[in-house]
PDB file of N, CA and C in Angstrom:
ATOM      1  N   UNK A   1      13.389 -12.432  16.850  1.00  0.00           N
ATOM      2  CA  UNK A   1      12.468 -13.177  16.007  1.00  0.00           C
ATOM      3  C   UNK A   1      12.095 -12.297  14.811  1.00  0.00           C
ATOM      4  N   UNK A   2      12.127 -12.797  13.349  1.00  0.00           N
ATOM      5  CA  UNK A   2      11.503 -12.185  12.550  1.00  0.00           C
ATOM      6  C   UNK A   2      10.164 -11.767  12.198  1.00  0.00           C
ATOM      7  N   UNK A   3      10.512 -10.294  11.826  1.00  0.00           N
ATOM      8  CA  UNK A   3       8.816  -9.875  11.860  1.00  0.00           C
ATOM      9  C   UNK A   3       8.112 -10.968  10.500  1.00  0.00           C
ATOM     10  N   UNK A   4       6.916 -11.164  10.855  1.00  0.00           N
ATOM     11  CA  UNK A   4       5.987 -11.451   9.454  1.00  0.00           C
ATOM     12  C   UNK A   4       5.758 -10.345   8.613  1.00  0.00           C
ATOM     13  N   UNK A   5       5.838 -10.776   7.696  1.00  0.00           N
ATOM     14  CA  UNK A   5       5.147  -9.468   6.283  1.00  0.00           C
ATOM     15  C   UNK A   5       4.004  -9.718   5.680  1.00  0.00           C
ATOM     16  N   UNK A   6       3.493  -8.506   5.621  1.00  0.00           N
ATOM     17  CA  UNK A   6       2.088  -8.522   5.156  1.00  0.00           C
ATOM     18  C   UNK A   6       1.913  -8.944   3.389  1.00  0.00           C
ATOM     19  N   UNK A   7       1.184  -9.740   3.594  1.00  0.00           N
ATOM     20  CA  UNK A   7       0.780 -10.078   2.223  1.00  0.00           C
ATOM     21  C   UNK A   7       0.363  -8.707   1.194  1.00  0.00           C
ATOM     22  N   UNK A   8      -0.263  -7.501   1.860  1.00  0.00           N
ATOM     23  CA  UNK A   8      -0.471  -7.015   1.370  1.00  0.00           C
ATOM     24  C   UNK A   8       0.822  -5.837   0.437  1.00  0.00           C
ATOM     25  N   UNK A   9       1.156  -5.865  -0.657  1.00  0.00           N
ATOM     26  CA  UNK A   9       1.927  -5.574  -0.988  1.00  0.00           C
ATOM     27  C   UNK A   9       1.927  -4.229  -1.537  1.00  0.00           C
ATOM     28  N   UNK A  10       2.671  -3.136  -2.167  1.00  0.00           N
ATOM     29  CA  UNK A  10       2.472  -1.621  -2.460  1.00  0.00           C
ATOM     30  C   UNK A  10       3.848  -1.204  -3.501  1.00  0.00           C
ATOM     31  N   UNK A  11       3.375  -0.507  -4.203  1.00  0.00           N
ATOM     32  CA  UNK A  11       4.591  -0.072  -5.077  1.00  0.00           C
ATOM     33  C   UNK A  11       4.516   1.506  -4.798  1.00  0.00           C
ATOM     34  N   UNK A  12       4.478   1.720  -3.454  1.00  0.00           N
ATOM     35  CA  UNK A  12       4.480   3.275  -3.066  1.00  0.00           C
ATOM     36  C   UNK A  12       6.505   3.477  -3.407  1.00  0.00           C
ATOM     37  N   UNK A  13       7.102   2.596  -2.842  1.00  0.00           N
ATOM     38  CA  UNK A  13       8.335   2.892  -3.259  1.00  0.00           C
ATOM     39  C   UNK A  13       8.615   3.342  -4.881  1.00  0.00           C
ATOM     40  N   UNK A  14       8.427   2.189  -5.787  1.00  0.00           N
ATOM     41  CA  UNK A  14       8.331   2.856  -7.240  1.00  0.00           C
ATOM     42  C   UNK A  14       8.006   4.034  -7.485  1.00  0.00           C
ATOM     43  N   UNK A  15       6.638   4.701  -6.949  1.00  0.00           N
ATOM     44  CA  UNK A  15       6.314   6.030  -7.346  1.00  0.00           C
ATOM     45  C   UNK A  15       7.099   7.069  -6.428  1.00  0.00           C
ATOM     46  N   UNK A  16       7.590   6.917  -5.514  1.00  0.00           N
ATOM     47  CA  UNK A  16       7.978   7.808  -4.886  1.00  0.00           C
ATOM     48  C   UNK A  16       9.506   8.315  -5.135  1.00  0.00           C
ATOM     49  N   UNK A  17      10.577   7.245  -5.833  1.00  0.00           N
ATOM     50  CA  UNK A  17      11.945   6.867  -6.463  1.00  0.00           C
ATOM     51  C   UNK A  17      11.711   7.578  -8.091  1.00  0.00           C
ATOM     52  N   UNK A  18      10.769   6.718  -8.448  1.00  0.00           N
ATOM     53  CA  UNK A  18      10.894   6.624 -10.116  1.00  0.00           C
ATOM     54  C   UNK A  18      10.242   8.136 -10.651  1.00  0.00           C
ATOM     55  N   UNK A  19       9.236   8.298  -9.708  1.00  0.00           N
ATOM     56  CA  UNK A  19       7.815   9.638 -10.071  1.00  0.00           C
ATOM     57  C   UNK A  19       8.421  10.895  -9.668  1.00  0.00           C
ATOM     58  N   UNK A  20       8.831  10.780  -8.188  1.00  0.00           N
ATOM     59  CA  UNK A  20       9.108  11.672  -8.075  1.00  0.00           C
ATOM     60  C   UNK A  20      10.146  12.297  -7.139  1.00  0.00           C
ATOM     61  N   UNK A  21      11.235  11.650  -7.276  1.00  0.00           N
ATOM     62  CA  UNK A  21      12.245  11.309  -6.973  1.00  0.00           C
ATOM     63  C   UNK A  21      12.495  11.386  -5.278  1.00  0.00           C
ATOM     64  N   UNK A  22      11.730  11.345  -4.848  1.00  0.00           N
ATOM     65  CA  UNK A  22      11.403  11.926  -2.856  1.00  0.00           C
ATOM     66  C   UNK A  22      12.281  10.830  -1.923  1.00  0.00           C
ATOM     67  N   UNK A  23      12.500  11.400  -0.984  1.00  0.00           N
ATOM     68  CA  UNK A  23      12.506  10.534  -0.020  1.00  0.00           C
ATOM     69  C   UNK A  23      11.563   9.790   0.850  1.00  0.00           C
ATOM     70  N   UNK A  24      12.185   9.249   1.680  1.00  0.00           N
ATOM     71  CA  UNK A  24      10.794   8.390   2.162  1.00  0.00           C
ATOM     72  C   UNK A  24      10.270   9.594   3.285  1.00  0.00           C
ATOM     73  N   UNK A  25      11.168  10.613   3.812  1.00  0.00           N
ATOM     74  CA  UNK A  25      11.042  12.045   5.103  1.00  0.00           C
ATOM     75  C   UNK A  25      10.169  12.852   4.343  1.00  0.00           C
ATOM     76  N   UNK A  26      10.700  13.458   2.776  1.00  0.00           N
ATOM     77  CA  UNK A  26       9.531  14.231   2.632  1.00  0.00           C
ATOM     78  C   UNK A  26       8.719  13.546   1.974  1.00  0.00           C
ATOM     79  N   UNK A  27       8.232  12.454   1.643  1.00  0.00           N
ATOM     80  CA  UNK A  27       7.001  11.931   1.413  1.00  0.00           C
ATOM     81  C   UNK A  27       6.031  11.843   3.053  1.00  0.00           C
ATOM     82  N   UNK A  28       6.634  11.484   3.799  1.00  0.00           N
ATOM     83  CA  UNK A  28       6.143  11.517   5.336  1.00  0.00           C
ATOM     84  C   UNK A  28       5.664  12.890   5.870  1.00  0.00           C
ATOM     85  N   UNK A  29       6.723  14.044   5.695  1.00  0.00           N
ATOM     86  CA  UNK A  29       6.461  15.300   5.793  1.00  0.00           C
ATOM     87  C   UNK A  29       5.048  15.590   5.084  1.00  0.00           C
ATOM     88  N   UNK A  30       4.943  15.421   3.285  1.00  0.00           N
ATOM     89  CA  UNK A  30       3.611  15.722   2.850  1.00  0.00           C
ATOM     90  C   UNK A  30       2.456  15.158   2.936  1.00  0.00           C
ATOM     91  N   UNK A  31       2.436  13.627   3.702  1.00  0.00           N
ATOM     92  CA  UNK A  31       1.562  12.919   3.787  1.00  0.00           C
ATOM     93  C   UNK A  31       1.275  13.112   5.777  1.00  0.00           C
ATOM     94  N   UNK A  32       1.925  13.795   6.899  1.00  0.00           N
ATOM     95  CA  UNK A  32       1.693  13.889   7.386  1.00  0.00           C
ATOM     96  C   UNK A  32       1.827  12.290   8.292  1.00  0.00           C
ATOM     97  N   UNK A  33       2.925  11.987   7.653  1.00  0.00           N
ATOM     98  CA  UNK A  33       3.646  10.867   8.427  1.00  0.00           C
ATOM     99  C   UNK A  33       4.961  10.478   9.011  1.00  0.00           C
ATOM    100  N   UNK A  34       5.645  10.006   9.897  1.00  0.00           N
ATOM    101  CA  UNK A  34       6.918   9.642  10.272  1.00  0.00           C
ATOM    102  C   UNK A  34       7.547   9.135   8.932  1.00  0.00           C
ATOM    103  N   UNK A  35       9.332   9.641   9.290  1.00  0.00           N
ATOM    104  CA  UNK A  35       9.599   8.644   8.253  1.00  0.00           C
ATOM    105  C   UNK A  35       9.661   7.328   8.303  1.00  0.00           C
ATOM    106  N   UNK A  36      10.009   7.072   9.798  1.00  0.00           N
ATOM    107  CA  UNK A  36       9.414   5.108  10.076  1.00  0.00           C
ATOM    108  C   UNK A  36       8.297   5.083   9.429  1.00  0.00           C
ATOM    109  N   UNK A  37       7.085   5.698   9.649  1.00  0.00           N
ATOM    110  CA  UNK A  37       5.613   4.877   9.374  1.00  0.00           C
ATOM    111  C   UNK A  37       5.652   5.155   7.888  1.00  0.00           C
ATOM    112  N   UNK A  38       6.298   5.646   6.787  1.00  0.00           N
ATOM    113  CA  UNK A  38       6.764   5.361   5.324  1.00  0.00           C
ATOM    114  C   UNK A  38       7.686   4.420   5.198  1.00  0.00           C
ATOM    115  N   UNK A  39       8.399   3.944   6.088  1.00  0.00           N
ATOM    116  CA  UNK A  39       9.417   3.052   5.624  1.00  0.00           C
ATOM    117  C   UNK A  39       8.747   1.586   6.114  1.00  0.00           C
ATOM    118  N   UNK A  40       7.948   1.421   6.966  1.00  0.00           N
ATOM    119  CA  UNK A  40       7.197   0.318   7.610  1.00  0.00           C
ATOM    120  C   UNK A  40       6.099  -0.302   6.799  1.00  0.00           C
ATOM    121  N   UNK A  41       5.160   0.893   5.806  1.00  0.00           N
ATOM    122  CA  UNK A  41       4.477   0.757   5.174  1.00  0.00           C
ATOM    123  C   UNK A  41       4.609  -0.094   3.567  1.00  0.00           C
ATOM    124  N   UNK A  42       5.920   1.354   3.459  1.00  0.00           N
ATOM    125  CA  UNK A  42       6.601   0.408   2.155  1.00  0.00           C
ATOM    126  C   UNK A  42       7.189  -0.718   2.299  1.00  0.00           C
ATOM    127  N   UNK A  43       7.399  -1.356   2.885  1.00  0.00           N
ATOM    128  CA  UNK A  43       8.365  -2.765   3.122  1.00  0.00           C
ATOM    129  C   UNK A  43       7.436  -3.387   3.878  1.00  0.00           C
ATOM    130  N   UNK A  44       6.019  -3.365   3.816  1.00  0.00           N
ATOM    131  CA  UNK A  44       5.264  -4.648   4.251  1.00  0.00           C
ATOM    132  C   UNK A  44       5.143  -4.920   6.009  1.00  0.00           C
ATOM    133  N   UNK A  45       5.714  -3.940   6.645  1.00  0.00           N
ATOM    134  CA  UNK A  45       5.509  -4.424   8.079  1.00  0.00           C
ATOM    135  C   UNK A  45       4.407  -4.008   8.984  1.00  0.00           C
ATOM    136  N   UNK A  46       3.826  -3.002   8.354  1.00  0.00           N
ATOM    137  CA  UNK A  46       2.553  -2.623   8.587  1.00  0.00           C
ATOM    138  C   UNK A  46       1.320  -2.211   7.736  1.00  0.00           C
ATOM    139  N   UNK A  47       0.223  -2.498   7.358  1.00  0.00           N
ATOM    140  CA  UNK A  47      -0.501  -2.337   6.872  1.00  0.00           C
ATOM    141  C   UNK A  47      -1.268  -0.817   7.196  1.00  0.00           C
ATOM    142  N   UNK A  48      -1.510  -0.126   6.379  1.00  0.00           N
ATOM    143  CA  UNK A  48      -2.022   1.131   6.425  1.00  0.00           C
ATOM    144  C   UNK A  48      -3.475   1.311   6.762  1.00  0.00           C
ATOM    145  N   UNK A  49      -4.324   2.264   7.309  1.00  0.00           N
ATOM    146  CA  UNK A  49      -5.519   2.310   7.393  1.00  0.00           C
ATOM    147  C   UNK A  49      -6.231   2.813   5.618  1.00  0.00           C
ATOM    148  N   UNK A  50      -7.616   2.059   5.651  1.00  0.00           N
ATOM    149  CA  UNK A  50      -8.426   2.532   4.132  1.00  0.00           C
ATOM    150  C   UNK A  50      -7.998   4.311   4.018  1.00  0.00           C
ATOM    151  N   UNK A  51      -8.268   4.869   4.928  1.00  0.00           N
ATOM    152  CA  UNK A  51      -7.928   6.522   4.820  1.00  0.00           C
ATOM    153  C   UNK A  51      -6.379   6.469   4.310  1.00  0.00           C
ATOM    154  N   UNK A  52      -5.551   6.193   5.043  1.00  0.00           N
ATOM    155  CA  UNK A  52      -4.354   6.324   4.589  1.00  0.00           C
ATOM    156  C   UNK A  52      -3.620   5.938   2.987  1.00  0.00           C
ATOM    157  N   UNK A  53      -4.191   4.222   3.025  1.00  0.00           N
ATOM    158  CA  UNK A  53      -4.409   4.136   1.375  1.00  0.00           C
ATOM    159  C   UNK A  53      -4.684   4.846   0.682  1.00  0.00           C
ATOM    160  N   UNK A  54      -5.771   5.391   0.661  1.00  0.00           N
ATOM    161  CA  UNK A  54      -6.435   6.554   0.017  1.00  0.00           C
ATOM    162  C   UNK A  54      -5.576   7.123  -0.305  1.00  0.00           C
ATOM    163  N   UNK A  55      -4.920   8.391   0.731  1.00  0.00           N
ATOM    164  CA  UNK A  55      -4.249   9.339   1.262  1.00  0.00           C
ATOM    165  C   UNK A  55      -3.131   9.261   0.151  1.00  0.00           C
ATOM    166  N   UNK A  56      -2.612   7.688   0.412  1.00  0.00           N
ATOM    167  CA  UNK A  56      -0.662   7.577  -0.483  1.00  0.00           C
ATOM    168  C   UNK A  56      -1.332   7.435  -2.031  1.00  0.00           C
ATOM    169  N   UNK A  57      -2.529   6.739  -2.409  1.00  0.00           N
ATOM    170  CA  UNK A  57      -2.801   6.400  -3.803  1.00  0.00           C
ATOM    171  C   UNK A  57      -3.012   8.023  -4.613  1.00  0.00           C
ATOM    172  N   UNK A  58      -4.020   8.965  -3.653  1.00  0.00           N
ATOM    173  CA  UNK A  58      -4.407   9.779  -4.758  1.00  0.00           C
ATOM    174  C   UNK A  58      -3.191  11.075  -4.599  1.00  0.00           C
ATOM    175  N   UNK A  59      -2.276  10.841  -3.227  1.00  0.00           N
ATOM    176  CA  UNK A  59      -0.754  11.999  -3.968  1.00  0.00           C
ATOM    177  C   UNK A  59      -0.300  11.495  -4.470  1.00  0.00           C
ATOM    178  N   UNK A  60      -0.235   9.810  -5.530  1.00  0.00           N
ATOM    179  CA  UNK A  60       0.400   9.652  -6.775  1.00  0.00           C
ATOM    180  C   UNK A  60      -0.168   9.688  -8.035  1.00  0.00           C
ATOM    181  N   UNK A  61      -1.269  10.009  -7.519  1.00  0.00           N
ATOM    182  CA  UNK A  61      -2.397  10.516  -8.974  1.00  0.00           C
ATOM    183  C   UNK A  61      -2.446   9.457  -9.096  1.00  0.00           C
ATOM    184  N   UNK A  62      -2.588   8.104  -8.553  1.00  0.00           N
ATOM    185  CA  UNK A  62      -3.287   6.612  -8.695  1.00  0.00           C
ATOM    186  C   UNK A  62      -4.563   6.225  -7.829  1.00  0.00           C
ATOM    187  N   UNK A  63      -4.827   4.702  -8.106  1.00  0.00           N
ATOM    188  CA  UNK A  63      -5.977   4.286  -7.252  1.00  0.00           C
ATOM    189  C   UNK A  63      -5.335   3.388  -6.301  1.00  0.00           C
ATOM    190  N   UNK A  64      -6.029   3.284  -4.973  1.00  0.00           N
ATOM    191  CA  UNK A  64      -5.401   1.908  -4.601  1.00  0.00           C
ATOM    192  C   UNK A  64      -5.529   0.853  -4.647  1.00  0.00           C
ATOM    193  N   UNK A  65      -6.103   0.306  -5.834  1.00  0.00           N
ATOM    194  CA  UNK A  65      -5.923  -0.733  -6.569  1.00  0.00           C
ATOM    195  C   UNK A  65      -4.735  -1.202  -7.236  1.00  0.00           C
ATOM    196  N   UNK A  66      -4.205  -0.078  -8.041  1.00  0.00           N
ATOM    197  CA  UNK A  66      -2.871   0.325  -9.056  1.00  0.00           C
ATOM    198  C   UNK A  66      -1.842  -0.124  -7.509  1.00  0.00           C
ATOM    199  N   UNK A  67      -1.805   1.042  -6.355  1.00  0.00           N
ATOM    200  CA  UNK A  67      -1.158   1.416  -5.466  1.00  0.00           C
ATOM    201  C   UNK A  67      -0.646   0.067  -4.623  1.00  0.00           C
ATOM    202  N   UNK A  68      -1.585  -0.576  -4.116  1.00  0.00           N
ATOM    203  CA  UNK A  68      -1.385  -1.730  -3.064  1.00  0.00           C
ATOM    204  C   UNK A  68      -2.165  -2.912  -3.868  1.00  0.00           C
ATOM    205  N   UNK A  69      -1.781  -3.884  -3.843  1.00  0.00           N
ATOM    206  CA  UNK A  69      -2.046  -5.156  -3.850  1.00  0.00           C
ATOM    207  C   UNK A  69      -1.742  -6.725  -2.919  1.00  0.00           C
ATOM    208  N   UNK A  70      -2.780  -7.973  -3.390  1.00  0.00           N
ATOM    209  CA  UNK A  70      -1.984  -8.780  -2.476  1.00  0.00           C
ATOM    210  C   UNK A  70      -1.056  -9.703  -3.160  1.00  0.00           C
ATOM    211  N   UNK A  71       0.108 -10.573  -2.500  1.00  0.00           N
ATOM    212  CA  UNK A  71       0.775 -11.320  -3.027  1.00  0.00           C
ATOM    213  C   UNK A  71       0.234 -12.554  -3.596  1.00  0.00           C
ATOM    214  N   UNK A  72      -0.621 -12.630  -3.547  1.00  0.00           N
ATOM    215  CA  UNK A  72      -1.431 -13.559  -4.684  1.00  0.00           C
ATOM    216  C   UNK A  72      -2.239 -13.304  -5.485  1.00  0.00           C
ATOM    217  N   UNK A  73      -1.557 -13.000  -6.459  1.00  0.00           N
ATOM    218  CA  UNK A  73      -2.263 -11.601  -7.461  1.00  0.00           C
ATOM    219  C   UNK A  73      -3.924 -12.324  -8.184  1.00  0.00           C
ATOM    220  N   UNK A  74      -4.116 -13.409  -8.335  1.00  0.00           N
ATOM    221  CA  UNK A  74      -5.625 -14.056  -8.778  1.00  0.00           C
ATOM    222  C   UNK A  74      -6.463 -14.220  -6.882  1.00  0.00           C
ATOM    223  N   UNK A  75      -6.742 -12.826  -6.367  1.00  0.00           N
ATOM    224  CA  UNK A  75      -7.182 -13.467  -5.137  1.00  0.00           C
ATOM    225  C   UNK A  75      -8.553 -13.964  -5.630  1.00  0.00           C
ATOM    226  N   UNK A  76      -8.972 -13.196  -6.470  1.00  0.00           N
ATOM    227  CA  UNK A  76     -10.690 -13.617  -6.813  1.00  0.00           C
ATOM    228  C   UNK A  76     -10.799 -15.161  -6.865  1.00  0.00           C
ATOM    229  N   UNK A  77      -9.789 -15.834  -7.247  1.00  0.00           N
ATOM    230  CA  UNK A  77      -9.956 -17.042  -7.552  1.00  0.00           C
ATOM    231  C   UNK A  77     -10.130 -17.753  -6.592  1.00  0.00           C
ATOM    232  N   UNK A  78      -9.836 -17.517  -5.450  1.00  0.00           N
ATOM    233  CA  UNK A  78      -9.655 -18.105  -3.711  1.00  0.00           C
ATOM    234  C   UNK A  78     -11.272 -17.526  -2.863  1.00  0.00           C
ATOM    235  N   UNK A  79     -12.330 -16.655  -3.725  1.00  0.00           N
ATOM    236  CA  UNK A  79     -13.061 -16.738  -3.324  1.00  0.00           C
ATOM    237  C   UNK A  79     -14.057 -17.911  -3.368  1.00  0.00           C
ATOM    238  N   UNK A  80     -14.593 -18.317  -2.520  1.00  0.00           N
ATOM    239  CA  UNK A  80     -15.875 -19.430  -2.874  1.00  0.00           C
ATOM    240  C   UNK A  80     -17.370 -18.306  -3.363  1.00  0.00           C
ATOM    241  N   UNK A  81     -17.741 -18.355  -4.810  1.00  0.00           N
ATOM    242  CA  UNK A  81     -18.746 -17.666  -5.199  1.00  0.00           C
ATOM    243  C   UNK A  81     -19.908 -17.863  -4.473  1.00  0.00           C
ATOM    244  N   UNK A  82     -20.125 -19.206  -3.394  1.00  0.00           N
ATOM    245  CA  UNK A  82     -21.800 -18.880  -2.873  1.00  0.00           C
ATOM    246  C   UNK A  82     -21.277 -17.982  -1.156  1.00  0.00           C
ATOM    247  N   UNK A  83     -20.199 -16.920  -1.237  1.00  0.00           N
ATOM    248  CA  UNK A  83     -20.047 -16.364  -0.187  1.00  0.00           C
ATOM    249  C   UNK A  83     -20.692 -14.960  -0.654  1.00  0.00           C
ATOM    250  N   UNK A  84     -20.414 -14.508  -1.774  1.00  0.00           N
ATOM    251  CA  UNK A  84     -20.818 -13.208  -2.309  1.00  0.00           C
ATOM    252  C   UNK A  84     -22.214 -13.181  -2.350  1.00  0.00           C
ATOM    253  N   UNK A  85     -22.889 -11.932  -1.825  1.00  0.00           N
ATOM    254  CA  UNK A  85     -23.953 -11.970  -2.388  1.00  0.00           C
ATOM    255  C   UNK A  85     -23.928 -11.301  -3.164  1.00  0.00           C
ATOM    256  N   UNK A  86     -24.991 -10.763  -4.006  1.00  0.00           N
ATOM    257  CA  UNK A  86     -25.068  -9.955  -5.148  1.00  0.00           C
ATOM    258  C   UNK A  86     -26.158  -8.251  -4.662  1.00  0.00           C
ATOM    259  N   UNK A  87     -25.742  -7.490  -4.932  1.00  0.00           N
ATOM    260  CA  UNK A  87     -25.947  -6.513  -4.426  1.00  0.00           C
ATOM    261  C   UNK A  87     -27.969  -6.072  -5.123  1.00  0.00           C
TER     262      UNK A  87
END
């Protein structure tokens, strides 16, 4: 059966190819991860913990905002505004 993929999406591959030319082993090695749990991450089959986000956004000198996103890039729009409160 096919796995589902996470909506949540990541261009950790881009930076890691384009930035700095790594593999997905020593990106795992410096991040203190398997190379499965880099290759699972990047391709949507598992979602990362907030620490870990963190973790992959600021060794690309990004945010994880820039870093991960979801596949419906206007999510704000899918909020109902009387759910928010205002701080």
């Amino acid at each position: 059966m096919p796995r589902a993929e996470s909506k949540l999406k990541n261009r950790i591959r881009r930076h890691r190819l384009f930035n700095l030319e790594m593999t997905q082993e020593q990106l795992g090695n410096k991040l203190g991860l398997s190379k499965a749990a880099v290759c699972a991450i990047e391709k949507g089959r598992t979602t990362p913990s907030l620490f870990r986000a963190w973790q992959i956004a600021k060794f690309f000198g990004t945010t994880i905002e820039e870093m991960f996103y979801y596949e419906e890039e206007d999510v704000a729009a899918t909020v109902d505004k009387r759910d928010v409160t205002p701080f």
